[in-house]
PDB file of N, CA and C in Angstrom:
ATOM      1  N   UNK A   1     140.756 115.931 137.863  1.00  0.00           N
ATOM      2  CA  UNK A   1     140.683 117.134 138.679  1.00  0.00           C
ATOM      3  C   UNK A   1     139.229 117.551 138.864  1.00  0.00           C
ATOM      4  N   UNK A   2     138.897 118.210 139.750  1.00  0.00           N
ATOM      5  CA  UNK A   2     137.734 118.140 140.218  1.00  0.00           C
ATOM      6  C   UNK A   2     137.609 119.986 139.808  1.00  0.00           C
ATOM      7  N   UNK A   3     136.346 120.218 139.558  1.00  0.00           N
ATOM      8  CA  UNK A   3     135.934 121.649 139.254  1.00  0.00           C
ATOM      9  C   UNK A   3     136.606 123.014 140.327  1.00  0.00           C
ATOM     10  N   UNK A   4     136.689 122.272 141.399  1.00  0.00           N
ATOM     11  CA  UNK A   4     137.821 122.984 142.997  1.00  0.00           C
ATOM     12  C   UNK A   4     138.656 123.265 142.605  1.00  0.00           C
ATOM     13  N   UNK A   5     139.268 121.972 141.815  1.00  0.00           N
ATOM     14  CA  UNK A   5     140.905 122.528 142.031  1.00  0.00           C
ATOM     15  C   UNK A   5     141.161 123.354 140.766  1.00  0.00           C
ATOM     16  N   UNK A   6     140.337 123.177 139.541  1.00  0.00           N
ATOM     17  CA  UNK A   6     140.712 124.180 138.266  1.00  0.00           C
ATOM     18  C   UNK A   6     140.423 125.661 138.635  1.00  0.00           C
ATOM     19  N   UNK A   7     139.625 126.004 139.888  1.00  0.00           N
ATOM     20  CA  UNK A   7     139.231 127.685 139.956  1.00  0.00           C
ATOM     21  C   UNK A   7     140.265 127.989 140.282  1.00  0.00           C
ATOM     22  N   UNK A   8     141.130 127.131 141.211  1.00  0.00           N
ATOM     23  CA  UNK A   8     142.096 127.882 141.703  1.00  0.00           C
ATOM     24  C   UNK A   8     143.749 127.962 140.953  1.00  0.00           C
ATOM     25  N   UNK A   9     143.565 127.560 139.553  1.00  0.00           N
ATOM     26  CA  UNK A   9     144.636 127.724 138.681  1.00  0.00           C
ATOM     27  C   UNK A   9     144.981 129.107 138.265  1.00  0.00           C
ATOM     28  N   UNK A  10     145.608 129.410 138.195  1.00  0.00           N
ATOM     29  CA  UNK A  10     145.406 131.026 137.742  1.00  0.00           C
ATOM     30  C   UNK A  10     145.784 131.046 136.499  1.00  0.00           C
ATOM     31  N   UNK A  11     144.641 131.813 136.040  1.00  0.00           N
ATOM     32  CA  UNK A  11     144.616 131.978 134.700  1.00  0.00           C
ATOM     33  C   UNK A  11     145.861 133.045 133.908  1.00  0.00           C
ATOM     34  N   UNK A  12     145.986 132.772 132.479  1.00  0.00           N
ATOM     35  CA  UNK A  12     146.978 133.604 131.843  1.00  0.00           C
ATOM     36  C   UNK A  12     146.643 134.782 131.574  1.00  0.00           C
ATOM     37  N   UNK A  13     147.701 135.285 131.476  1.00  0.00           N
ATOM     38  CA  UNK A  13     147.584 136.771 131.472  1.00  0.00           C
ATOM     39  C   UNK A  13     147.565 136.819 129.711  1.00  0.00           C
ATOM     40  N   UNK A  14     146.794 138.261 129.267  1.00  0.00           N
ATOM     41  CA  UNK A  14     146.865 138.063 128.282  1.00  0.00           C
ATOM     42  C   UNK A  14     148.183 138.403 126.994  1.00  0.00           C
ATOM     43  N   UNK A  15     148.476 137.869 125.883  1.00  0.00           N
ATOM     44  CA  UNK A  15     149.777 138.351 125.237  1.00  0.00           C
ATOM     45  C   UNK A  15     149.781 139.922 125.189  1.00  0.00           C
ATOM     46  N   UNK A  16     151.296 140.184 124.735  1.00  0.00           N
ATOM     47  CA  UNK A  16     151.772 141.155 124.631  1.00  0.00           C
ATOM     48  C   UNK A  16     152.026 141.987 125.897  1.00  0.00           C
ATOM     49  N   UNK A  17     152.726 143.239 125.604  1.00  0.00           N
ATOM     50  CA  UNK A  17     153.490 143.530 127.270  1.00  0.00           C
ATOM     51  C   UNK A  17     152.662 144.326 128.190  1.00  0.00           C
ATOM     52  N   UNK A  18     153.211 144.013 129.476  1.00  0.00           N
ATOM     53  CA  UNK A  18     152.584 144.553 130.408  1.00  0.00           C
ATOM     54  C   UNK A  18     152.146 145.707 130.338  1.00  0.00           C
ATOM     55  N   UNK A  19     151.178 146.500 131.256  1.00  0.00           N
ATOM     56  CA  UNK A  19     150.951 147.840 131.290  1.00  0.00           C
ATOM     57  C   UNK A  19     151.535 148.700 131.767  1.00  0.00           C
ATOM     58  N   UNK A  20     152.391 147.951 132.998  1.00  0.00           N
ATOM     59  CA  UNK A  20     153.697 148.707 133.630  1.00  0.00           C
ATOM     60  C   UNK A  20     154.924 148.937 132.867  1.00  0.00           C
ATOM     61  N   UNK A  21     155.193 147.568 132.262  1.00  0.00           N
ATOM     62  CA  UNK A  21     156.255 147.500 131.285  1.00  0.00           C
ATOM     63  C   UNK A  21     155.981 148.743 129.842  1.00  0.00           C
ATOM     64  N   UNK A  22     155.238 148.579 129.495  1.00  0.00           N
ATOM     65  CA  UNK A  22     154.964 149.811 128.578  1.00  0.00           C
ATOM     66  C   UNK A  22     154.391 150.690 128.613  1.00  0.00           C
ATOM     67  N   UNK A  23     153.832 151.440 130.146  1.00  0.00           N
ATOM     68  CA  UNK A  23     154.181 152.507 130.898  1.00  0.00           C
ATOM     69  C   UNK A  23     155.529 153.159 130.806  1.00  0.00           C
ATOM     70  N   UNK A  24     156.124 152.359 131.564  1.00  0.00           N
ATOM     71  CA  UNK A  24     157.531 152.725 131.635  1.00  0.00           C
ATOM     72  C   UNK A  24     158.746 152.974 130.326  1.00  0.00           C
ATOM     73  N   UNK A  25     157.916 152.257 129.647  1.00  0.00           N
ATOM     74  CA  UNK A  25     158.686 152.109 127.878  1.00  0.00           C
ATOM     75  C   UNK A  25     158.230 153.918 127.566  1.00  0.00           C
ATOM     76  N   UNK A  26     156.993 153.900 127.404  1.00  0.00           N
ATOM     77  CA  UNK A  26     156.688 155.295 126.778  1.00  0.00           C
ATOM     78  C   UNK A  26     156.703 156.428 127.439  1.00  0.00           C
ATOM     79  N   UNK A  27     157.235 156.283 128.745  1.00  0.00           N
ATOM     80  CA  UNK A  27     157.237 157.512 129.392  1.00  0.00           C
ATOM     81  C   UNK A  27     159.145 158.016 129.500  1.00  0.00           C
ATOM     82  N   UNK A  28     159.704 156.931 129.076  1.00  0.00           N
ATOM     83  CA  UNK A  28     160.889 157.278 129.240  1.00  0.00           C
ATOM     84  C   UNK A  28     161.295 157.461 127.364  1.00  0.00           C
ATOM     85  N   UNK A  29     160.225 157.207 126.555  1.00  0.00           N
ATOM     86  CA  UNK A  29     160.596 157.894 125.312  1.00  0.00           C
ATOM     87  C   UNK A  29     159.968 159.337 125.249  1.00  0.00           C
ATOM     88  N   UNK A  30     158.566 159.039 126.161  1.00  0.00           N
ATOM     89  CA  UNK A  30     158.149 160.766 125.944  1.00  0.00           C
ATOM     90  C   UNK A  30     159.151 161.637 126.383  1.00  0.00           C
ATOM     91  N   UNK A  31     160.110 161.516 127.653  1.00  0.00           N
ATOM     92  CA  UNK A  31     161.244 162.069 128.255  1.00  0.00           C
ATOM     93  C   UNK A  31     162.162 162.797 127.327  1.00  0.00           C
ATOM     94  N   UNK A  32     162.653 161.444 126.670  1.00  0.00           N
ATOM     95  CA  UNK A  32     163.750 161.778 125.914  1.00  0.00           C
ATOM     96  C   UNK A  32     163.163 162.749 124.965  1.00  0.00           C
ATOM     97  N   UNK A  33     162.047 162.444 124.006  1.00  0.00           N
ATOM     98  CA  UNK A  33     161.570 163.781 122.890  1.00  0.00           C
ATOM     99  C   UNK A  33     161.579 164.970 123.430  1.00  0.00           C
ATOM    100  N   UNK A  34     160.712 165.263 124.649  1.00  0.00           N
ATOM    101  CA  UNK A  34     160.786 166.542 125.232  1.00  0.00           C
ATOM    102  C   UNK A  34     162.229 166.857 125.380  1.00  0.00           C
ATOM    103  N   UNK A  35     163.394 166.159 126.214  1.00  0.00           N
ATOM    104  CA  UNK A  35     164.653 166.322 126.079  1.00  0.00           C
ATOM    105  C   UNK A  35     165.079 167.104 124.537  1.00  0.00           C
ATOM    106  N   UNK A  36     165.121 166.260 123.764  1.00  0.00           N
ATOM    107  CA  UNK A  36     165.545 166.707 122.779  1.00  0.00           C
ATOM    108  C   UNK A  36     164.909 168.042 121.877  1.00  0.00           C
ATOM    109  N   UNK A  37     163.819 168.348 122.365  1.00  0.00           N
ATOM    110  CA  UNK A  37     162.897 168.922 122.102  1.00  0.00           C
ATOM    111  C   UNK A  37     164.117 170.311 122.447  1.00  0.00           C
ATOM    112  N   UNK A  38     164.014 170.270 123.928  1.00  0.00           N
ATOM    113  CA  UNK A  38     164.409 171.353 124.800  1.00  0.00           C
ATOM    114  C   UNK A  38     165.911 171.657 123.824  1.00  0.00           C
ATOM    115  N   UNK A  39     166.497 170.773 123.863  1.00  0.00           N
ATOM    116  CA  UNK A  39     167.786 170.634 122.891  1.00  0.00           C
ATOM    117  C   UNK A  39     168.224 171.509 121.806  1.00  0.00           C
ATOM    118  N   UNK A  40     167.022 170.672 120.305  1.00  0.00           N
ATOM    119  CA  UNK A  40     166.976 171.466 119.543  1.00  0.00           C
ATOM    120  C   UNK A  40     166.499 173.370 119.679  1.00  0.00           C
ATOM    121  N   UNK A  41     165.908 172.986 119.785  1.00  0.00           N
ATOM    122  CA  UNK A  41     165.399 174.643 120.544  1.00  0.00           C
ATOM    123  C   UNK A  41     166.089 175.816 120.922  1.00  0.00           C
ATOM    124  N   UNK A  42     167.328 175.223 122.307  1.00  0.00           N
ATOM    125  CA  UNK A  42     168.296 176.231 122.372  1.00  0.00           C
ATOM    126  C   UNK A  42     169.609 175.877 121.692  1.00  0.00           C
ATOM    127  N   UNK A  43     169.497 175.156 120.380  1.00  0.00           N
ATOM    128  CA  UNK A  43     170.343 175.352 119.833  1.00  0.00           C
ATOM    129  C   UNK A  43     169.883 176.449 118.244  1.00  0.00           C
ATOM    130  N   UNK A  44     168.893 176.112 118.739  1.00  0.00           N
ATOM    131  CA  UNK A  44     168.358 177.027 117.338  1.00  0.00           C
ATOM    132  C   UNK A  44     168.678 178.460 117.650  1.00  0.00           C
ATOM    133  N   UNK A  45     167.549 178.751 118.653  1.00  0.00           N
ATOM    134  CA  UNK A  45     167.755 180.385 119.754  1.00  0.00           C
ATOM    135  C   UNK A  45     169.493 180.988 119.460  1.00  0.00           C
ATOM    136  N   UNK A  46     170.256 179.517 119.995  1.00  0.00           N
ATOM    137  CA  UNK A  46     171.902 180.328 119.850  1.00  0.00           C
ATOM    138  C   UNK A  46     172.327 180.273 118.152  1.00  0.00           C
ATOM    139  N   UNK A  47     171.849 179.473 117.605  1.00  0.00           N
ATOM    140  CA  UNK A  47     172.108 179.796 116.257  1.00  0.00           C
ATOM    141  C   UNK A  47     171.265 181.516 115.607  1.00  0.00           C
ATOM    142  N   UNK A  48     169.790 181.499 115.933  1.00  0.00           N
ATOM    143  CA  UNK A  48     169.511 182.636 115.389  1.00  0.00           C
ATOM    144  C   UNK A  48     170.249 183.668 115.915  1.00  0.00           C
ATOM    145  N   UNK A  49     170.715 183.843 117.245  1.00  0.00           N
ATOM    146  CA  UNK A  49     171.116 184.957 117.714  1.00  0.00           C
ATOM    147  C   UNK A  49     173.133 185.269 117.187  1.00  0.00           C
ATOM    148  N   UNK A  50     173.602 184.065 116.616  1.00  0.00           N
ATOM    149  CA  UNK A  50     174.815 184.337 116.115  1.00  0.00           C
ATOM    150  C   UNK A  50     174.117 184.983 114.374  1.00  0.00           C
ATOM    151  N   UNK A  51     173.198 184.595 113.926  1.00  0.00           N
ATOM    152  CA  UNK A  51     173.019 184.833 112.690  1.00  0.00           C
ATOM    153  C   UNK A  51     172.363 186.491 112.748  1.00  0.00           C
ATOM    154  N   UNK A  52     172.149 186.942 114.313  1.00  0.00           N
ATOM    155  CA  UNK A  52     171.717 188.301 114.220  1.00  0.00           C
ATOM    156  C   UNK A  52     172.773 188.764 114.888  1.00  0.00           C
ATOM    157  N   UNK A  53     174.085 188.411 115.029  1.00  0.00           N
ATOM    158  CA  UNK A  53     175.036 189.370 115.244  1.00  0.00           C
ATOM    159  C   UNK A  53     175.657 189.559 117.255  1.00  0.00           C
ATOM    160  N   UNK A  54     174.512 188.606 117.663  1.00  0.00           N
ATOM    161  CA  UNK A  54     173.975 188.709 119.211  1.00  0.00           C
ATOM    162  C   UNK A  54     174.899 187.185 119.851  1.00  0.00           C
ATOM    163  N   UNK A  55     175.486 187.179 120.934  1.00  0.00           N
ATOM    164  CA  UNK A  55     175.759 186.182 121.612  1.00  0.00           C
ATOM    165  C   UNK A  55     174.994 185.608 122.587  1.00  0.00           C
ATOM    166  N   UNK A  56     174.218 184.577 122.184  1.00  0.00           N
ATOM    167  CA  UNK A  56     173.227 184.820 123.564  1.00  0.00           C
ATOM    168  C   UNK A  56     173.613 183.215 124.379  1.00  0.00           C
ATOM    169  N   UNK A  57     173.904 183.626 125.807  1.00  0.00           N
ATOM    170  CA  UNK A  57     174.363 182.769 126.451  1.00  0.00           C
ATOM    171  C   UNK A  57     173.457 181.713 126.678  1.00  0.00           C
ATOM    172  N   UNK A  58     174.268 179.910 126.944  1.00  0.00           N
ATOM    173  CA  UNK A  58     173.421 178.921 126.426  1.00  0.00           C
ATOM    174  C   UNK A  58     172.366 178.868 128.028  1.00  0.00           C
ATOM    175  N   UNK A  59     173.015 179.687 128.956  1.00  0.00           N
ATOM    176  CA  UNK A  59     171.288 179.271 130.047  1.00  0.00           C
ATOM    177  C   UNK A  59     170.284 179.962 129.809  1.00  0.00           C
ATOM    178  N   UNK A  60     170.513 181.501 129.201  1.00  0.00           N
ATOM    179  CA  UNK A  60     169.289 181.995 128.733  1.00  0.00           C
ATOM    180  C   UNK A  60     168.586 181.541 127.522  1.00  0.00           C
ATOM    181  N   UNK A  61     169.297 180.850 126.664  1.00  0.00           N
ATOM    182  CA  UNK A  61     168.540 179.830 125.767  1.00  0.00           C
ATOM    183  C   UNK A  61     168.061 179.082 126.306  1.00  0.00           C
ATOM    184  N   UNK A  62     168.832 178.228 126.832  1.00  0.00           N
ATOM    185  CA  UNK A  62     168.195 176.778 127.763  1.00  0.00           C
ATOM    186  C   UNK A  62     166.594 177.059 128.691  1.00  0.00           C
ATOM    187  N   UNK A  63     166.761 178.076 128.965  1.00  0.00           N
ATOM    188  CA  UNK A  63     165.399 178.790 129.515  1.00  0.00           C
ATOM    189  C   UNK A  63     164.458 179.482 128.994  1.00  0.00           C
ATOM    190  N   UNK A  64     164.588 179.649 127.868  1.00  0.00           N
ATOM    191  CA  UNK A  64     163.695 180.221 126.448  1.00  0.00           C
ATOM    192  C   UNK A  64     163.333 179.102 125.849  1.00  0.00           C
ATOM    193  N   UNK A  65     164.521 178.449 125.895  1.00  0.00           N
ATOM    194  CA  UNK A  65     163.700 176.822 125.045  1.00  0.00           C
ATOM    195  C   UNK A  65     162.823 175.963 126.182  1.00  0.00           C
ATOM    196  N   UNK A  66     162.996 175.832 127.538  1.00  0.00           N
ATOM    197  CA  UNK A  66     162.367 174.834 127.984  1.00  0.00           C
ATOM    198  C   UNK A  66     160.813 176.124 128.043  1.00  0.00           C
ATOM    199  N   UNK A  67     160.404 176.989 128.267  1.00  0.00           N
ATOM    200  CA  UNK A  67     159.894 177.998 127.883  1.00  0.00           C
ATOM    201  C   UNK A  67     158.647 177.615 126.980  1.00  0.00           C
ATOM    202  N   UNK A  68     159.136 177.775 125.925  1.00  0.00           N
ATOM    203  CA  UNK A  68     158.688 177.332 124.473  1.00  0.00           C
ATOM    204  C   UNK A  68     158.248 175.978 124.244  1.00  0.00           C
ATOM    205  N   UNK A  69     159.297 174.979 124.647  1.00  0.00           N
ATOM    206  CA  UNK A  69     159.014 173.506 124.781  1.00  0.00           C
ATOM    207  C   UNK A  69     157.623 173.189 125.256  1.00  0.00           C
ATOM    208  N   UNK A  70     157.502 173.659 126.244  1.00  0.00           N
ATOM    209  CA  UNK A  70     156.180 173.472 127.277  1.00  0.00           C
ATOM    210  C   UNK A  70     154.897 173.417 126.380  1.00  0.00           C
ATOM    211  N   UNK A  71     154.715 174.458 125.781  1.00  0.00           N
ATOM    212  CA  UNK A  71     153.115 174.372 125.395  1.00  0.00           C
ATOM    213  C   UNK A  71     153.532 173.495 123.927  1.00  0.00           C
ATOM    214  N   UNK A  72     154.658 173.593 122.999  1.00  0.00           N
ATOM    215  CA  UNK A  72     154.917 172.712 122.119  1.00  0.00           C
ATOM    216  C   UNK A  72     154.473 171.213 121.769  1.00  0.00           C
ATOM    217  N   UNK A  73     154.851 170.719 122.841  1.00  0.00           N
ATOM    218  CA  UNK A  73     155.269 169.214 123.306  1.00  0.00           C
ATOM    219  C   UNK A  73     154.013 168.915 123.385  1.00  0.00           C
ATOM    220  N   UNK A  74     152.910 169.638 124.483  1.00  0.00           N
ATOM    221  CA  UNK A  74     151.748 169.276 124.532  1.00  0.00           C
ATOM    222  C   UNK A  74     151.186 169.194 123.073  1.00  0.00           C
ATOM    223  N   UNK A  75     151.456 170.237 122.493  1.00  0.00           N
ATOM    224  CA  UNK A  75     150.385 170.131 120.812  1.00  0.00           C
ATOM    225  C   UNK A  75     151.531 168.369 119.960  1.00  0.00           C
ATOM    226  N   UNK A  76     152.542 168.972 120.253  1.00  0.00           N
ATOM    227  CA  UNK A  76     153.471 167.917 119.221  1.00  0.00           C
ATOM    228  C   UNK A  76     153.438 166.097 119.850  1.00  0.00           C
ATOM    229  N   UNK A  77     153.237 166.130 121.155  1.00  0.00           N
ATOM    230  CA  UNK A  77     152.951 164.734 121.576  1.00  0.00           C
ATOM    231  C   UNK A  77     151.612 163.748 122.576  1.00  0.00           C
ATOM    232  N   UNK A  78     150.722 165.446 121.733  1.00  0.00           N
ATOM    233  CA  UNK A  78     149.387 164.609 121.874  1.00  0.00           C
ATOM    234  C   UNK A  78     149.244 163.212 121.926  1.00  0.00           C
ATOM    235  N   UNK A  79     149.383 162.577 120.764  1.00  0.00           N
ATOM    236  CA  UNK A  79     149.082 161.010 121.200  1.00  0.00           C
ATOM    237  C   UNK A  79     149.911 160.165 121.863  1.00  0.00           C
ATOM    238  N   UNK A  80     151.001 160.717 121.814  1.00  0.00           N
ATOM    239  CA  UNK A  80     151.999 159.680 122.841  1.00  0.00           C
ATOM    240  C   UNK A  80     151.192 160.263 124.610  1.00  0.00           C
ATOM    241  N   UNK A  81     150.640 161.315 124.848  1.00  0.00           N
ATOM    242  CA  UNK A  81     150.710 161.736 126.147  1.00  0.00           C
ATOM    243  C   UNK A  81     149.263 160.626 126.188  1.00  0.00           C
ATOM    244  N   UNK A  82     148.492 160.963 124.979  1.00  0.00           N
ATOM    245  CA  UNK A  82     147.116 159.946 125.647  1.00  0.00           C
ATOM    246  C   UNK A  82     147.505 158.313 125.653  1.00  0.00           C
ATOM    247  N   UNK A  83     148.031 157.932 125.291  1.00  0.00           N
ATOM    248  CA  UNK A  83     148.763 156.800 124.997  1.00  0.00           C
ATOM    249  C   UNK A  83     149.102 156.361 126.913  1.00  0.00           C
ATOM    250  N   UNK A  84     149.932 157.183 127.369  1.00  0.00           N
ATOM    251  CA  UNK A  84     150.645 157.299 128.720  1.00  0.00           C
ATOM    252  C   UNK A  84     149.437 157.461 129.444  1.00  0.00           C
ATOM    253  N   UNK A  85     148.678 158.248 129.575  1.00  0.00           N
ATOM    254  CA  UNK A  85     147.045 157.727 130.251  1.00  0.00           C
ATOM    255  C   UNK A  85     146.821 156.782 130.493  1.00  0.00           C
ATOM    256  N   UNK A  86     146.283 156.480 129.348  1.00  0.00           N
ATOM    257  CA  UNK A  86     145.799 154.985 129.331  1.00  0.00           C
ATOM    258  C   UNK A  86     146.382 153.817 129.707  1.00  0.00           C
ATOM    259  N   UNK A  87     148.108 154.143 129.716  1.00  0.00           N
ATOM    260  CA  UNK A  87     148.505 153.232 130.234  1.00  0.00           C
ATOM    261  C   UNK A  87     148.613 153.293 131.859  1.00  0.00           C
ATOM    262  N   UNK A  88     148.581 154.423 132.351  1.00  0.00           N
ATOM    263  CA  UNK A  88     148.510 154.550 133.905  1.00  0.00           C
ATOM    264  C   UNK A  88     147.154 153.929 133.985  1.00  0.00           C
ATOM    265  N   UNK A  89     146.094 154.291 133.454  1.00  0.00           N
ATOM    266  CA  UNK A  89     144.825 153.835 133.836  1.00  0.00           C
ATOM    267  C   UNK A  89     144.604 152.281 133.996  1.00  0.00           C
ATOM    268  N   UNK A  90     145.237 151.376 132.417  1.00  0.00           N
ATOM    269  CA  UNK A  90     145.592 150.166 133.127  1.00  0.00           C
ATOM    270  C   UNK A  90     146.147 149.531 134.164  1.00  0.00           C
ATOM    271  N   UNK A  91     147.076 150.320 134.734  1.00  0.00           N
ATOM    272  CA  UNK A  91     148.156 149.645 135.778  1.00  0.00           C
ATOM    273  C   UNK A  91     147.216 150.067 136.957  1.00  0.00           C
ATOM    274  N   UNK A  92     146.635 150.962 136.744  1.00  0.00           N
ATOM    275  CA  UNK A  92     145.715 151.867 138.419  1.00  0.00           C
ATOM    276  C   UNK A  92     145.115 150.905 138.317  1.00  0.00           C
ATOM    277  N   UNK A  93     144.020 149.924 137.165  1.00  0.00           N
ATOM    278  CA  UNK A  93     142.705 149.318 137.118  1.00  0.00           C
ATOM    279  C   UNK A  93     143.325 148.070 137.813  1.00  0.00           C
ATOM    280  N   UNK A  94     144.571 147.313 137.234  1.00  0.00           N
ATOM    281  CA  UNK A  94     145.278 146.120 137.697  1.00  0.00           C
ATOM    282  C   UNK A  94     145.692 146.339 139.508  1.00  0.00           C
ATOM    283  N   UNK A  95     146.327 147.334 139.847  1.00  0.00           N
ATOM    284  CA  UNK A  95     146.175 147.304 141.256  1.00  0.00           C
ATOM    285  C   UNK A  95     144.967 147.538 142.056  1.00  0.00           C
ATOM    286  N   UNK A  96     143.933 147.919 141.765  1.00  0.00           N
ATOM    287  CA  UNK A  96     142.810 147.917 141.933  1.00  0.00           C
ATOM    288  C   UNK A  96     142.598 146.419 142.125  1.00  0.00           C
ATOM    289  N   UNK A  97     141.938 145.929 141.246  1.00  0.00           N
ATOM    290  CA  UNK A  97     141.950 144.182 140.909  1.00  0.00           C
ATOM    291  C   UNK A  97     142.831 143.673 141.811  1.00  0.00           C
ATOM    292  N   UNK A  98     144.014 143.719 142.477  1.00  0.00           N
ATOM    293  CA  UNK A  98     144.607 142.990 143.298  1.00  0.00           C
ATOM    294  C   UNK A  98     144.437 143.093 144.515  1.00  0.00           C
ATOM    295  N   UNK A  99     143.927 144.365 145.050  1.00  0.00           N
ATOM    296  CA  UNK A  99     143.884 144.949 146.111  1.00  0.00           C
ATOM    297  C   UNK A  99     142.293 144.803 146.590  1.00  0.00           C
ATOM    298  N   UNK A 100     141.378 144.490 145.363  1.00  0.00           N
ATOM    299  CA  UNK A 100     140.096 143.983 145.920  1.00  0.00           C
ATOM    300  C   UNK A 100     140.229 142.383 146.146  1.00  0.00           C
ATOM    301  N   UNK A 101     141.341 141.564 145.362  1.00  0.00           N
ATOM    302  CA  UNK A 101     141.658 140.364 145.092  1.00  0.00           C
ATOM    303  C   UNK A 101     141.966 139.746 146.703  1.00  0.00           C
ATOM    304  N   UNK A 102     143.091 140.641 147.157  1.00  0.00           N
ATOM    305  CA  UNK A 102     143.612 140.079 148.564  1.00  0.00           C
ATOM    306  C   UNK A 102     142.507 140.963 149.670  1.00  0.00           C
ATOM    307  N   UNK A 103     141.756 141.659 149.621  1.00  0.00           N
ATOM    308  CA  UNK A 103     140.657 142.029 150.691  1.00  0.00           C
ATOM    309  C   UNK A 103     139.633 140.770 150.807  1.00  0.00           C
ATOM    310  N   UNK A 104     139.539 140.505 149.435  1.00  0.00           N
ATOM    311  CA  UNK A 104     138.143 139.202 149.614  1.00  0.00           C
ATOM    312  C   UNK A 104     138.812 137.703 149.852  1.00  0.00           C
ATOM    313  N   UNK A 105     140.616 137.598 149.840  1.00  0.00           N
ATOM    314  CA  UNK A 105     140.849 136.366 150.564  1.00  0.00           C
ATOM    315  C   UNK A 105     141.045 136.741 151.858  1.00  0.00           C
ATOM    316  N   UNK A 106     141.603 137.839 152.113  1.00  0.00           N
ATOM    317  CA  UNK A 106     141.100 137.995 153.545  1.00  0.00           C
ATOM    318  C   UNK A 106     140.185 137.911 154.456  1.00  0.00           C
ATOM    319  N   UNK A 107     138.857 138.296 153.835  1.00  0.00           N
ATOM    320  CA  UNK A 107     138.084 138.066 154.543  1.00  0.00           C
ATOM    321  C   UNK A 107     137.307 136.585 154.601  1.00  0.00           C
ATOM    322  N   UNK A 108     137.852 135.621 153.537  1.00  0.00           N
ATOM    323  CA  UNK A 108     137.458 134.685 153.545  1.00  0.00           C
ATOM    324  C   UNK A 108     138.410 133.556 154.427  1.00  0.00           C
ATOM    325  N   UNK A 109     139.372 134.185 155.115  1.00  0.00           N
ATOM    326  CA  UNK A 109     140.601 133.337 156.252  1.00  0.00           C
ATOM    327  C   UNK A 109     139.913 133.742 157.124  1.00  0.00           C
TER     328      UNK A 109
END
């Protein structure tokens, strides 16, 4: 084989999973925590409020907890959220790379 034809082999990608693939992995676990987050929360709210004598209906919990959740989640899943950055930032950098990839065979047809 001549030095020509090896440039145009495409090289391997490197191990372990994609950036999209585990994009998508950690953003659908960050989901679920916040989910559950929201969960525990207004189940607590309706527990304290039976333990104070009070019935408090589960949408006005549900809305006290997602409420509460909000600034929570940010302190409680700091590193999973920078984690999810970085992984958008890979996948942005990789379409980047492809999109300068097929401009410069274009212009070379």
């Amino acid at each position: 084989m001549s030095e020509h034809d090896e440039s145009t082999i495409p090289t391997q990608a490197p191990a372990g999973p994609r950036p999209g693939g585990r994009l998508a992995r950690n953003m659908a676990f960050y989901t679920i925590l916040r989910l559950l987050l929201v969960l525990g929360l207004t189940l607590l709210i309706i527990g304290i409020g039976l333990l104070a004598g009070v019935e408090v209906p589960v949408i006005v919990a549900a809305i006290i907890a997602v409420v509460i959740a909000l600034p929570l989640s940010m302190v409680l899943f700091t590193r999973m959220r920078a984690e999810i950055n970085s992984d958008i930032a890979a996948v942005d950098a990789g379409r980047r790379e492809k999109r300068e990839d097929l401009h410069r065979r274009m212009g070379e047809a």
